[in-house]
Every structure is written in C-alpha cells, then in structure tokens.
N, C-alpha and C. Protein backbone atom coordinates (compact mmCIF):
# COMPACT_ATOMS: atom_id res chain seq x y z
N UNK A 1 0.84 -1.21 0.00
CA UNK A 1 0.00 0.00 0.00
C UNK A 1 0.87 1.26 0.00
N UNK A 2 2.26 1.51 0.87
CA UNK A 2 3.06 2.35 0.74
C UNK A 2 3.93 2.51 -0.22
N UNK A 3 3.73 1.24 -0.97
CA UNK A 3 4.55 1.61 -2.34
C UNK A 3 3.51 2.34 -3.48
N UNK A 4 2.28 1.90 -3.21
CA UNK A 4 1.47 2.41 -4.33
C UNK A 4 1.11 3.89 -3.82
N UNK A 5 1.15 3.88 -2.74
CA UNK A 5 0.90 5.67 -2.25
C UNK A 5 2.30 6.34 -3.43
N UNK A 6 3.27 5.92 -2.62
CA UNK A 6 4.74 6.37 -3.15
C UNK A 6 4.53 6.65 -4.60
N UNK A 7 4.29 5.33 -5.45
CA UNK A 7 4.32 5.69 -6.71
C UNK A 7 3.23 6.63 -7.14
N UNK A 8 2.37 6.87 -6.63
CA UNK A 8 1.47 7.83 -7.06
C UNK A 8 2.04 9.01 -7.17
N UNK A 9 2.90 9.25 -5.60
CA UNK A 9 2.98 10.62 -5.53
C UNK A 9 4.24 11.26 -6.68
N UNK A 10 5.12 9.72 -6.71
CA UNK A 10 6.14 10.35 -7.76
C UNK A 10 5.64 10.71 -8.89
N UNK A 11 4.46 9.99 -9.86
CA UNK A 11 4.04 10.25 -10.99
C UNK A 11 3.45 11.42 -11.06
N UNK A 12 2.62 11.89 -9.96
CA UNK A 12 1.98 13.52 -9.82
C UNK A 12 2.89 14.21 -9.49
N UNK A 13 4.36 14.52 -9.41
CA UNK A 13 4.92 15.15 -9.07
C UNK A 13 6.10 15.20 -10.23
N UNK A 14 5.97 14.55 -11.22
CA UNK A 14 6.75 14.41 -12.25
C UNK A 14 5.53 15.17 -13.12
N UNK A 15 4.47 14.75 -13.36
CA UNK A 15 3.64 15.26 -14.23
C UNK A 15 3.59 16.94 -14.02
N UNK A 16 3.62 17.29 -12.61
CA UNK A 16 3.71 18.76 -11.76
C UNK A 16 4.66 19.50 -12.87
N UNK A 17 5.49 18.49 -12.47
CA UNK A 17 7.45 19.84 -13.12
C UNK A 17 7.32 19.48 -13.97
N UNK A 18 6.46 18.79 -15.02
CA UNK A 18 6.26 19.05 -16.41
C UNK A 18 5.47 20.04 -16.68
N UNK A 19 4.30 20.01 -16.25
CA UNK A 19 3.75 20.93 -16.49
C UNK A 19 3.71 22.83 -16.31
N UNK A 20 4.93 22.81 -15.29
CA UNK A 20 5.85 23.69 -14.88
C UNK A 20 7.02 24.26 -15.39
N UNK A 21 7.14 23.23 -16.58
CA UNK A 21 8.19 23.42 -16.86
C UNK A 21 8.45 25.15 -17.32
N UNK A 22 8.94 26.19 -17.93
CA UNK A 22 8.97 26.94 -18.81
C UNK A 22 9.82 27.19 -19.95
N UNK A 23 10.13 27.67 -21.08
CA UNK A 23 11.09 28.04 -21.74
C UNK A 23 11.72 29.33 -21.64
N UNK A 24 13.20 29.46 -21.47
CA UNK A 24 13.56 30.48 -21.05
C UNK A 24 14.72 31.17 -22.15
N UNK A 25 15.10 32.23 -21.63
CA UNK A 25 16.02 32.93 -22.71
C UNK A 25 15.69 32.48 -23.82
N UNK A 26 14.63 33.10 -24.19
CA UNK A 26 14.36 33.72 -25.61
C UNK A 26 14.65 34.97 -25.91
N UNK A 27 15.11 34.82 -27.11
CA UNK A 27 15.47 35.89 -27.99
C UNK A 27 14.62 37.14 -28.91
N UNK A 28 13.45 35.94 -29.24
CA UNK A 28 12.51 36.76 -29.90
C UNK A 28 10.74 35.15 -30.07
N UNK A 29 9.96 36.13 -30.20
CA UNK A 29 8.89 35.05 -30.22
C UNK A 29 8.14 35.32 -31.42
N UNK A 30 7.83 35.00 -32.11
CA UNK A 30 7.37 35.47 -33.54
C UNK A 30 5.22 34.98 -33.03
N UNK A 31 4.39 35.66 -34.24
CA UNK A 31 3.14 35.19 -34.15
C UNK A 31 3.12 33.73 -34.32
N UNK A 32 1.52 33.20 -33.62
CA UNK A 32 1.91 32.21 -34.23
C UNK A 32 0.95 32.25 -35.99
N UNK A 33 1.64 30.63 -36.02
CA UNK A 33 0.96 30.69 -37.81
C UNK A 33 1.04 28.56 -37.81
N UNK A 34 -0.11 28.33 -38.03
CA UNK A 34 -0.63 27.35 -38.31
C UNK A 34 -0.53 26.51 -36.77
N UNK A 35 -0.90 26.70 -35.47
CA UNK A 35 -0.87 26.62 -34.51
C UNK A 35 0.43 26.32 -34.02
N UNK A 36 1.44 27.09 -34.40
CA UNK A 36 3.11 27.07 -33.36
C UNK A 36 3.40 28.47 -33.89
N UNK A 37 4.45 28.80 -33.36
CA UNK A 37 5.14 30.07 -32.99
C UNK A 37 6.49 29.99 -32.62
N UNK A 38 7.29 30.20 -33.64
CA UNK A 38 8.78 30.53 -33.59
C UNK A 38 9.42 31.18 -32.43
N UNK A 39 10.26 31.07 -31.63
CA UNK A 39 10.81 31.12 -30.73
C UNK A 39 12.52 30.71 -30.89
N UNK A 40 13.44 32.50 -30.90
CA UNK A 40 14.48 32.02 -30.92
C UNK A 40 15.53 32.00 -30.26
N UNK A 41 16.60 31.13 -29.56
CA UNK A 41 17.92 31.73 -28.57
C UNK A 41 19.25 31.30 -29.19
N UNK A 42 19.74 32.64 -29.38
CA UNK A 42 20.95 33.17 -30.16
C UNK A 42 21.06 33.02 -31.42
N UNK A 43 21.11 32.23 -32.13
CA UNK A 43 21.54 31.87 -33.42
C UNK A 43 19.91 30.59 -34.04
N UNK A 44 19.48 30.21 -32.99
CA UNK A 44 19.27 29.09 -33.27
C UNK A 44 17.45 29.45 -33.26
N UNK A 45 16.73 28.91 -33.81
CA UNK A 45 15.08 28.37 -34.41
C UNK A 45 14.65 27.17 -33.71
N UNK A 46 13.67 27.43 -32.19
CA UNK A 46 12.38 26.69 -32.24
C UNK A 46 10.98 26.42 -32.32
N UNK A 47 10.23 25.67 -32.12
CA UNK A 47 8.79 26.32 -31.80
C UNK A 47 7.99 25.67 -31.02
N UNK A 48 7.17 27.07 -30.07
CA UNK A 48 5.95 26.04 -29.03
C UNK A 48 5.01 26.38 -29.71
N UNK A 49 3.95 25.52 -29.20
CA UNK A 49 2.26 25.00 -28.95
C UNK A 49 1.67 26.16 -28.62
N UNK A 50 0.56 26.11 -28.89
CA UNK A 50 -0.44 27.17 -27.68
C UNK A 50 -0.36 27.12 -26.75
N UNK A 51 0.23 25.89 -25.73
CA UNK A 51 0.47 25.58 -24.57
C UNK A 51 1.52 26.18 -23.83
N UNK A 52 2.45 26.50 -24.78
CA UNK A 52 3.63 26.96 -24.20
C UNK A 52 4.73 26.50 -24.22
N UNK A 53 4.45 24.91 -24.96
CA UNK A 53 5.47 23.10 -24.54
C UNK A 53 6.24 23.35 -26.10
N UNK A 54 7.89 23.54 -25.95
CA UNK A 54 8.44 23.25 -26.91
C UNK A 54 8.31 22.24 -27.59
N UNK A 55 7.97 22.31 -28.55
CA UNK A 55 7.27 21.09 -29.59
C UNK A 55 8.84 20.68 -30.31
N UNK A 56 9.23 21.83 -31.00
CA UNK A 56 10.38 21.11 -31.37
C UNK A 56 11.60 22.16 -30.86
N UNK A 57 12.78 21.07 -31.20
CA UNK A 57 13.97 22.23 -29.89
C UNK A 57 14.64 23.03 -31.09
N UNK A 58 15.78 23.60 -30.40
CA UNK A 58 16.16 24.71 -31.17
C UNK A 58 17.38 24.06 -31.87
N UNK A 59 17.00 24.67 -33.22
CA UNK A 59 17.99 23.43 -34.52
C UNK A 59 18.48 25.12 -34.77
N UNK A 60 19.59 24.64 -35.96
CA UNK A 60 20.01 25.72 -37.02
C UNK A 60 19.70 25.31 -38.48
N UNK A 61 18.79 24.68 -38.71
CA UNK A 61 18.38 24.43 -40.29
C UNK A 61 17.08 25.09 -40.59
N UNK A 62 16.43 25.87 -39.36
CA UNK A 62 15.42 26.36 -40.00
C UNK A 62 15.20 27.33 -40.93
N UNK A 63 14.36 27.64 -41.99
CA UNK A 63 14.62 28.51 -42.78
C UNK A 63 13.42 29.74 -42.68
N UNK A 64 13.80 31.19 -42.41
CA UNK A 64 13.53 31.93 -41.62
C UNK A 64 12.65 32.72 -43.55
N UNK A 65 11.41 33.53 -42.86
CA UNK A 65 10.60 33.91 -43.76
C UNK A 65 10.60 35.67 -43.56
N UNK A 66 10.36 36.27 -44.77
CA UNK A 66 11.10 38.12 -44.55
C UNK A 66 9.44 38.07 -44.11
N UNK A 67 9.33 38.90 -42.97
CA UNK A 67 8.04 40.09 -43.01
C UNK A 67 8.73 41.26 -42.33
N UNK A 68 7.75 42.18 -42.29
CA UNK A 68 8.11 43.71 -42.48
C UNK A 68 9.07 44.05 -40.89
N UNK A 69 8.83 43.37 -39.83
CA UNK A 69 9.02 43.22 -38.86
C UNK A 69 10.16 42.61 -38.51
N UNK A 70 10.23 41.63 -38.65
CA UNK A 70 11.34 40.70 -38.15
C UNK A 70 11.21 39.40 -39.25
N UNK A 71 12.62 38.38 -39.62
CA UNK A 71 12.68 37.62 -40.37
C UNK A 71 12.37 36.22 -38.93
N UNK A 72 11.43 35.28 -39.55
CA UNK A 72 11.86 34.13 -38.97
C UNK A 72 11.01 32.75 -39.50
N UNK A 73 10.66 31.72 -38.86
CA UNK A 73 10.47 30.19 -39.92
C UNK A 73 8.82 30.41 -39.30
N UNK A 74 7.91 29.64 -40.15
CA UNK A 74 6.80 29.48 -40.22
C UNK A 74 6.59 28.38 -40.97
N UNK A 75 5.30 27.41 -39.94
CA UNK A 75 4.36 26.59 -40.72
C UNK A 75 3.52 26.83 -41.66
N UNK A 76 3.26 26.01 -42.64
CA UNK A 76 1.88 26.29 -43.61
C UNK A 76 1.65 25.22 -43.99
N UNK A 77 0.81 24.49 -43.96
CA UNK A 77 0.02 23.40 -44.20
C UNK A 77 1.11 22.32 -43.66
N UNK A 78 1.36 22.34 -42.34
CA UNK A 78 1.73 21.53 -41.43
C UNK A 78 3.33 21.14 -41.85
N UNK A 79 3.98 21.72 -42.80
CA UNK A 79 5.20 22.24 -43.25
C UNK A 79 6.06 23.17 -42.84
N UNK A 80 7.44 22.78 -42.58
CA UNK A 80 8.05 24.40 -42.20
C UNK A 80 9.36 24.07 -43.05
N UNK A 81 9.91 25.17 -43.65
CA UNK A 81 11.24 24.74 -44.68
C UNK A 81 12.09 24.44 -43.76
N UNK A 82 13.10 23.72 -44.19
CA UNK A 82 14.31 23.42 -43.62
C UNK A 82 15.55 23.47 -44.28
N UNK A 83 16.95 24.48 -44.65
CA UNK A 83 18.09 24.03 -45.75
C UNK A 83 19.34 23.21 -44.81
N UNK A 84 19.89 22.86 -45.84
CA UNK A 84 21.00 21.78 -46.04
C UNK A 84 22.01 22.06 -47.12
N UNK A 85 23.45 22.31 -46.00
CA UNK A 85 24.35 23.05 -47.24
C UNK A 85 25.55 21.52 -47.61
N UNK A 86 25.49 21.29 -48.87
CA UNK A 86 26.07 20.10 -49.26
C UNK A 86 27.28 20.62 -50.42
N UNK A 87 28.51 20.29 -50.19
CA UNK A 87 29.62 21.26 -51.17
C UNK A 87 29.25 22.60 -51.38
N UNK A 88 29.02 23.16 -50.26
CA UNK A 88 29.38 24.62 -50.23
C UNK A 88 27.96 25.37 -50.75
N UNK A 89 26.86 24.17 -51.20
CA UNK A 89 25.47 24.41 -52.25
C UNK A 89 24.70 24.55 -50.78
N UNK A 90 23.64 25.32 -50.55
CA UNK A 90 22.30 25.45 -50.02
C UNK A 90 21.23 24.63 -50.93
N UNK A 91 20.76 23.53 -50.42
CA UNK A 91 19.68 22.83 -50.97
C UNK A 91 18.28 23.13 -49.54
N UNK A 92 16.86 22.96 -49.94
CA UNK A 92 16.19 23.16 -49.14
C UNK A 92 14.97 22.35 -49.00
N UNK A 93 14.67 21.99 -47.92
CA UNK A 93 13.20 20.96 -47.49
C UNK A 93 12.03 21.27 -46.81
N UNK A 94 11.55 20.25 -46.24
CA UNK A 94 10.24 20.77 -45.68
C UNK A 94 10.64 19.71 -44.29
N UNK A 95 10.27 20.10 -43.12
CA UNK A 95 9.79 19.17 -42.05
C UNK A 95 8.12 19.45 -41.48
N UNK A 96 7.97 18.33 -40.48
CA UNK A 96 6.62 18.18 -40.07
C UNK A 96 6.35 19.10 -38.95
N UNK A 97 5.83 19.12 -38.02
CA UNK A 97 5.18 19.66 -36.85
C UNK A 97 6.12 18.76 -35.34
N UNK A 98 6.64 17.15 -35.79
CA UNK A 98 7.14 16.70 -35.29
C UNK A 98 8.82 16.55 -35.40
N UNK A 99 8.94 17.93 -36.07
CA UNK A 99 10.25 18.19 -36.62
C UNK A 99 10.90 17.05 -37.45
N UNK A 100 9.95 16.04 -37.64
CA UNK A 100 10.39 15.49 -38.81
C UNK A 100 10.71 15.67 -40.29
N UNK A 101 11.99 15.27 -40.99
CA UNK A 101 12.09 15.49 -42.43
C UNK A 101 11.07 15.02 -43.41
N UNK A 102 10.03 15.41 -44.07
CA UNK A 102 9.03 14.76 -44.76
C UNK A 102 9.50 14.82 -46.36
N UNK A 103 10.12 16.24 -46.16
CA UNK A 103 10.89 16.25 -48.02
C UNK A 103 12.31 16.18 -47.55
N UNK A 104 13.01 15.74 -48.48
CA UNK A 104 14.42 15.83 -48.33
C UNK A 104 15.23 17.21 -48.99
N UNK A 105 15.82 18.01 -47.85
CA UNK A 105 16.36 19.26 -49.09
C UNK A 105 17.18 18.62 -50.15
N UNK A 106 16.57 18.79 -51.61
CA UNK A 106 17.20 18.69 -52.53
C UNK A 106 17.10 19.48 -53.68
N UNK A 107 16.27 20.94 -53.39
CA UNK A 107 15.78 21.96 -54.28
C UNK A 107 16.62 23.15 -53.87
N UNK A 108 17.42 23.83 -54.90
CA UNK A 108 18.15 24.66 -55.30
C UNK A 108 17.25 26.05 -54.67
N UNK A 109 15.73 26.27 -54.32
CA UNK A 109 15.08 27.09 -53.74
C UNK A 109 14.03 26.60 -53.73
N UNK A 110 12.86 27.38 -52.36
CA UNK A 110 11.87 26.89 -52.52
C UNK A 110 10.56 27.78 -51.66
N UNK A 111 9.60 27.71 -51.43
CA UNK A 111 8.37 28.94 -50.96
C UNK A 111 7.91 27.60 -49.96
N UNK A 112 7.03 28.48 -49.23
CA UNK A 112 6.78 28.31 -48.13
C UNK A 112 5.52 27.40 -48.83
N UNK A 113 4.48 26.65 -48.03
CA UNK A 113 3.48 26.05 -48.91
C UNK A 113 2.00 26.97 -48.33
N UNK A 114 1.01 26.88 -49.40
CA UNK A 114 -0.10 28.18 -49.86
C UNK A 114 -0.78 26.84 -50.43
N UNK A 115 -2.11 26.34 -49.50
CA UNK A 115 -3.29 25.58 -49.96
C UNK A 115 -2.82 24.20 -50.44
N UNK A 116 -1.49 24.12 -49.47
CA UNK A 116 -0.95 22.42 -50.18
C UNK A 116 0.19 22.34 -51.12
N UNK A 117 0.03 23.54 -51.90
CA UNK A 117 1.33 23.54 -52.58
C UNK A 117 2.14 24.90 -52.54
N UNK A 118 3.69 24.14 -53.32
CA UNK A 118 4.71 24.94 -53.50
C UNK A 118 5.47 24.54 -53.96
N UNK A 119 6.02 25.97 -53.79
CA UNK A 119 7.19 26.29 -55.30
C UNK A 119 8.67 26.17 -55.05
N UNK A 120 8.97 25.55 -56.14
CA UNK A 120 10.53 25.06 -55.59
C UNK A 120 10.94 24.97 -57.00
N UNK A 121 12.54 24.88 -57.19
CA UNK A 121 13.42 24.59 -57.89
C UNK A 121 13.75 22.83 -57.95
N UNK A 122 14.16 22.56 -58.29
CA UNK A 122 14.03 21.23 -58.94
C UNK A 122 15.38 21.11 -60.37
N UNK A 123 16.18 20.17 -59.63
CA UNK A 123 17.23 20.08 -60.08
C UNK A 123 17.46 18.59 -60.70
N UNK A 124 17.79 18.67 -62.07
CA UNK A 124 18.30 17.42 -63.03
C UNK A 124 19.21 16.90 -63.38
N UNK A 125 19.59 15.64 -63.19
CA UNK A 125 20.58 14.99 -63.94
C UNK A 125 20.76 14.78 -65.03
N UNK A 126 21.39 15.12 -66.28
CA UNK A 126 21.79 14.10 -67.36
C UNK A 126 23.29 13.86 -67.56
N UNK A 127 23.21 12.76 -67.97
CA UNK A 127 24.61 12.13 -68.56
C UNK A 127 24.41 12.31 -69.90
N UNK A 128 25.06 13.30 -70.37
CA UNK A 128 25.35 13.66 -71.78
C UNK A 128 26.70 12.65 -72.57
N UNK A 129 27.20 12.17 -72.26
CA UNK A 129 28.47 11.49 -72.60
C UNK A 129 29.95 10.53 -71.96
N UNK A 130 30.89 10.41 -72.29
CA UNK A 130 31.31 9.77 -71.62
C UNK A 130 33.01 10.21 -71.99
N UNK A 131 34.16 11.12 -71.22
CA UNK A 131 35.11 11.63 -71.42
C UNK A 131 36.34 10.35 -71.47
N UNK A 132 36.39 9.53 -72.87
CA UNK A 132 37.26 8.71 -72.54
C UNK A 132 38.78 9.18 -72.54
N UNK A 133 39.51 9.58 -72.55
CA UNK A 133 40.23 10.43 -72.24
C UNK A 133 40.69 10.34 -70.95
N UNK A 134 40.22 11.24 -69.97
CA UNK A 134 39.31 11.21 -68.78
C UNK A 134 39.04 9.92 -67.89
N UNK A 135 38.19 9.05 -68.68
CA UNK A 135 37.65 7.94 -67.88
C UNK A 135 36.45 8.49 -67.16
N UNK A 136 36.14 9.92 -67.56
CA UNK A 136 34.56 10.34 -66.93
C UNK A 136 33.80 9.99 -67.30
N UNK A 137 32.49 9.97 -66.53
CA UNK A 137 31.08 10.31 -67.36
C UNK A 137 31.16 11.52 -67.13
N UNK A 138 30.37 12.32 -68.15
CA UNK A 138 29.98 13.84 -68.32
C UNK A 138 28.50 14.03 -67.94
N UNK A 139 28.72 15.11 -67.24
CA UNK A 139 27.19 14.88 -66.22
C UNK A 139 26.71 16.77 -66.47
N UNK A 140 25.72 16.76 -67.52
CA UNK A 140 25.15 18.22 -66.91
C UNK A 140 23.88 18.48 -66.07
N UNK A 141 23.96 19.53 -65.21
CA UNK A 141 22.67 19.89 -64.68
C UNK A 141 21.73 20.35 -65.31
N UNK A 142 20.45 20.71 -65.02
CA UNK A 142 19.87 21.43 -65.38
C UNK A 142 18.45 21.74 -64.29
N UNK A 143 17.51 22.82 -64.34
CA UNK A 143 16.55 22.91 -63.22
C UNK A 143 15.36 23.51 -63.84
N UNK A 144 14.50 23.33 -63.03
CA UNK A 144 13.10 23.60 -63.38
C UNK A 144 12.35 24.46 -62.45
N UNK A 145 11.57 24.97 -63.08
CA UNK A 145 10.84 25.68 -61.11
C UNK A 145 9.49 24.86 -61.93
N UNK A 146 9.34 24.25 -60.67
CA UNK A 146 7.71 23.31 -60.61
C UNK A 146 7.34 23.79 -59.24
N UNK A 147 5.65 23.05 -59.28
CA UNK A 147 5.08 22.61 -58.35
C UNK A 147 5.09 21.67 -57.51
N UNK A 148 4.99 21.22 -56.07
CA UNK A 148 4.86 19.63 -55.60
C UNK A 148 3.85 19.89 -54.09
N UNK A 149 3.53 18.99 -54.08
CA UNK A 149 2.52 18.89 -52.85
C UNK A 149 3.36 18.25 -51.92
N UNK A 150 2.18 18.36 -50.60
CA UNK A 150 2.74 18.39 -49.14
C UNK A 150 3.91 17.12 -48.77
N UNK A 151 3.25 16.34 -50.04
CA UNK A 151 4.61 14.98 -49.93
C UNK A 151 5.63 15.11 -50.98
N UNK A 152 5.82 15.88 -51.37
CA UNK A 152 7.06 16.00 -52.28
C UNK A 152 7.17 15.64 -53.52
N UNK A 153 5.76 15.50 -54.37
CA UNK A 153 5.53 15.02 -55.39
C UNK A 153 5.11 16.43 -56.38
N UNK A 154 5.77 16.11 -57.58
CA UNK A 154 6.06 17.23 -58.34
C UNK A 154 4.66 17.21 -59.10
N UNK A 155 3.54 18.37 -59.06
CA UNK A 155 2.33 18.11 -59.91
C UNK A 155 2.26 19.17 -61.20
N UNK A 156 3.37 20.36 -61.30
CA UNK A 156 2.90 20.67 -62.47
C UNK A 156 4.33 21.43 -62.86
N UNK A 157 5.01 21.29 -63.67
CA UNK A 157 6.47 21.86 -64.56
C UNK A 157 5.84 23.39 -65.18
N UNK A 158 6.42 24.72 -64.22
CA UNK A 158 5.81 25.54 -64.78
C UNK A 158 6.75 26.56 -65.79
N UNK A 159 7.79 25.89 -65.70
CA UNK A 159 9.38 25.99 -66.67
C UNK A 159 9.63 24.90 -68.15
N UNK A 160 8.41 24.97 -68.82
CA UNK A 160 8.76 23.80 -69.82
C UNK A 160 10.24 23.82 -70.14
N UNK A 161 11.57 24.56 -70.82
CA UNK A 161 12.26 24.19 -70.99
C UNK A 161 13.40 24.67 -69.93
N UNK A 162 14.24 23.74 -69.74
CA UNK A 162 15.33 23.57 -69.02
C UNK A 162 16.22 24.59 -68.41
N UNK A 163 16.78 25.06 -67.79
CA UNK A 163 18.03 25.70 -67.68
C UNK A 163 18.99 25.39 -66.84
N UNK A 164 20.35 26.01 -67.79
CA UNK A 164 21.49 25.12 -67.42
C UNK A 164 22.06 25.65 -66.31
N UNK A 165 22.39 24.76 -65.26
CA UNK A 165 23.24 25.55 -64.12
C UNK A 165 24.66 24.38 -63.79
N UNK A 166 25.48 25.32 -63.53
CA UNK A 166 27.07 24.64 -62.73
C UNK A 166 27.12 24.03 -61.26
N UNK A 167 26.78 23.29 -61.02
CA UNK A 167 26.47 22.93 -59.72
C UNK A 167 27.88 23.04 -59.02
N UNK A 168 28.47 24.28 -58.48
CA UNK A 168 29.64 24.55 -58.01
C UNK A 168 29.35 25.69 -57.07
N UNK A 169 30.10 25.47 -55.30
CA UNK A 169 29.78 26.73 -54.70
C UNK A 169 30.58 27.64 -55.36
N UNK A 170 31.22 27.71 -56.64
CA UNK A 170 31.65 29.31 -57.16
C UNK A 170 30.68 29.43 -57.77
N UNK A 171 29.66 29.05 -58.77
CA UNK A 171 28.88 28.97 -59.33
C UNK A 171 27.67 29.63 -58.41
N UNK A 172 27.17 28.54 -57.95
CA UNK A 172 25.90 29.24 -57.21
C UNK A 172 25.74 29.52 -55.36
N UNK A 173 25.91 30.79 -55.70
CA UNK A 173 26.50 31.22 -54.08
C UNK A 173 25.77 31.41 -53.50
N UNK A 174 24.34 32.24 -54.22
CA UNK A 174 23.04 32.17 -53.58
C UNK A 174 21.91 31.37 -54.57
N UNK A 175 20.64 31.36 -53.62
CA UNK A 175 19.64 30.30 -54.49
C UNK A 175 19.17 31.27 -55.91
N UNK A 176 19.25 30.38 -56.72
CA UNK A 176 18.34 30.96 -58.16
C UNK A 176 17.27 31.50 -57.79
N UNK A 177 16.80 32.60 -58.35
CA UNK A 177 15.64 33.50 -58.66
C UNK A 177 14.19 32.42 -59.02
N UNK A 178 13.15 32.64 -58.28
CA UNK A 178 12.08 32.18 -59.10
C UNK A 178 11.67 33.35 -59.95
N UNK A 179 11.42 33.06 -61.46
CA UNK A 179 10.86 33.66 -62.55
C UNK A 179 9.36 33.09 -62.40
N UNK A 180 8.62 32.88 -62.11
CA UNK A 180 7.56 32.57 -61.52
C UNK A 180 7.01 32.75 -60.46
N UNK A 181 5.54 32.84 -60.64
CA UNK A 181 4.77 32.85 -59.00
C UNK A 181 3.03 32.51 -59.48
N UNK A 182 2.80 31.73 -58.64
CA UNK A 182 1.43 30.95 -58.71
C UNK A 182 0.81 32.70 -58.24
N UNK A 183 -0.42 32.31 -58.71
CA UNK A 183 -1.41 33.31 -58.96
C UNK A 183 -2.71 32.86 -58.10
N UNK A 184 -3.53 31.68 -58.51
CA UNK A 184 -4.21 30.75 -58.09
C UNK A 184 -3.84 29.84 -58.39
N UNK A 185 -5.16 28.70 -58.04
CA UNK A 185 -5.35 27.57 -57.75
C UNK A 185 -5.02 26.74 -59.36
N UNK A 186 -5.51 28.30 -60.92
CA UNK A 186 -5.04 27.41 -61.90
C UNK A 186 -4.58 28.49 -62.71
N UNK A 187 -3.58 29.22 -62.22
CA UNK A 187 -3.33 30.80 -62.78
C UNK A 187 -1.97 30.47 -62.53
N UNK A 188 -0.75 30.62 -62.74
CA UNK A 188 0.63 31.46 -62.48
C UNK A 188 1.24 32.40 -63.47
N UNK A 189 2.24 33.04 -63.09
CA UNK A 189 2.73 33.95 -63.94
C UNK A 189 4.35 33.40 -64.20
N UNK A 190 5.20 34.04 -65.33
CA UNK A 190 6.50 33.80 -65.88
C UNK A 190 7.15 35.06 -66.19
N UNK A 191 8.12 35.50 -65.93
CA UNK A 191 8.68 36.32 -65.86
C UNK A 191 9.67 36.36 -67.29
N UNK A 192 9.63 37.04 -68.32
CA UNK A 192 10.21 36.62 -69.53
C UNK A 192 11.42 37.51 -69.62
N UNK A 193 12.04 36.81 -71.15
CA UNK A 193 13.36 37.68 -70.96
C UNK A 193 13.31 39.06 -71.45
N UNK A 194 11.98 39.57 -72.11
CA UNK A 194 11.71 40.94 -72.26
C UNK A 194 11.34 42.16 -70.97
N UNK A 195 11.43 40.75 -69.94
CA UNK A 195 11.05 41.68 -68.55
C UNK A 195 9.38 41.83 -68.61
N UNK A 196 8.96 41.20 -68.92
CA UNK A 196 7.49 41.44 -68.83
C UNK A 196 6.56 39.73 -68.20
N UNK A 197 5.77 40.05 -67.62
CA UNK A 197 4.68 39.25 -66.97
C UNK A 197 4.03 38.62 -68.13
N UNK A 198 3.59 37.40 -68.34
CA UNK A 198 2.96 36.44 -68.65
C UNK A 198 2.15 35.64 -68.33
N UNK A 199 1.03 36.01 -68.10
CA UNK A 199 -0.62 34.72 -67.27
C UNK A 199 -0.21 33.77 -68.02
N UNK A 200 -0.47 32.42 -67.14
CA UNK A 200 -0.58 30.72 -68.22
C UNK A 200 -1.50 30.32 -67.35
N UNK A 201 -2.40 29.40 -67.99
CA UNK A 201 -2.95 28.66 -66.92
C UNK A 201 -2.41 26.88 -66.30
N UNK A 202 -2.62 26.92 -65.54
CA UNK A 202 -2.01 25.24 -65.38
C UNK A 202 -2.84 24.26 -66.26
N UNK A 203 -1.92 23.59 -66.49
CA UNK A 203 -2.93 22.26 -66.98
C UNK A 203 -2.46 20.95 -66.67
C-alpha cells in the first residue's frame, strides 16, 4: 500500500514539473501561424504550442521567412522549410510539426506552402556522354521551377524548358531566382526575358 501511495505521488509530481516546466532565454517570439510560434535563442530556431510546450527544440536548419518586422520560420500546411548546405550548395526541405524530415532538401530554392502547394526549384541529372580520355562520365545539370505537394511530389512543370546551371559553390553562391509565381489555384505567372509578366494557366 506504501509503495502504491509512493508511486502515485512520484508520478503527480513528475507530471507537476512538467507541467511547470517553462522556456527560457528567448530571444525573440514570432506570431503564431498554423498553430506554433517561432521562438528564438541566439543563433538558433524553435517552436511552441499554444500551450507553451516546446514542440520542437532549437535546430540551425530552420529557414527563416522576410516580413516587415522581423525575419523568422513558419508553418503552412503543417510544413516548415528546412536548408542543407552540401559542397558549399544550399539545398532546401520541408519538415513536419514533429520536426520530422518529410521532403528531403534537394531543391536549389523553394516557398513556403499556400493551400498544399509549392514552389521550388528542382534540379536534373543528365549524362550527356562519356570523357574517354578522362575515364569520366559527363554529367550536366539542369533545373526547373515546378510545383509539388505536401509529400514531395512534383504536380505541375511551370518551366517547360530547361536551364542550365554549374552545380559549383563558385557557381551558385546564392539560391536561383524564381521567374515565376502561382497566382491561383489554376493561374501562375512567368517572368520573360523581355522583362514582362505572362498569365498561363495550369494544366
């Protein structure tokens, strides 16, 4: 009977200083946006609950969003970006709510997600040849700005043809420009080389 008193009281008293817990030295607390709220100390990106309970801890891969106010990371449709610098390259992803990786950064740039989808860069392989000489294969890049939904699946190429990039940190030091921007649900625009706007519709 005195052990089950005992264990009671330890479990209510563990549950206590949890619920007690607080988060401290913060830096800055951003609104929230899709029920969490950015929260940062020193260098580093986390976020609590409505509750107050750090949901996820403080990483340095989060990828921080401009408003007029202050820059910092935000959910949207249960997504928050995440980058990953690989040879000197910034590639970029999405994680969950459970700070899990759901996309893998492997897009040269990418937007926050708006009704499920978003916009990202999207980067290609081809093997054009073979440097015997060398003993290489010859490998060029090339990228696209598409669409993909909340799982990482690409639903609409809004770049029909290609462009070539050097996949080298001398090469690309910051992320490529989107020449594009969704409009609606079956609207985006293209940014041409006359400098002028272009409506398409998706199809």
């Amino acid at each position: 009977m005195k052990n089950s008193i005992f264990l009671h009281f330890i479990i209510a008293l563990i549950s206590f200083t949890c619920l007690s817990q607080t988060v401290k030295g913060i830096d800055y607390i951003s609104p929230f946006h899709d029920g969490l709220a950015a929260v940062k100390k020193g260098n580093m990106w986390g976020f609590i609950n409505t509750e107050g309970d750090l949901v996820i801890n403080f990483r340095d891969d989060l990828v921080t969003t401009d408003f007029k106010s202050q820059n910092y990371p935000i959910f949207k449709n249960n997504r928050c970006l995440i980058s990953d610098k690989k040879e000197g390259i910034t590639y970029f992803g999405y994680i969950n709510k459970s700070g899990e990786t759901i996309i893998k950064p492997v897009f040269l740039n990418a937007s926050n997600f708006k009704d499920d989808t978003a916009l990202v860069i999207l980067v290609v392989k081809d093997t054009i040849g073979h440097n015997d000489i060398l003993n290489k294969t010859v490998i060029s890049h090339n990228y696209f700005e598409v669409l993909i939904n909340t799982e990482g699946e690409t639903t609409h190429y809004l770049t029909p043809n290609p462009k070539h990039i050097t996949l080298s940190k001398n090469f690309v030091k910051q992320p490529p420009q989107f020449t594009t921007q969704l409009l609606s649900d079956n609207l985006f625009a293209v940014w041409t080389d006359d400098e002028k706007w272009v409506i398409k519709k998706l199809e």
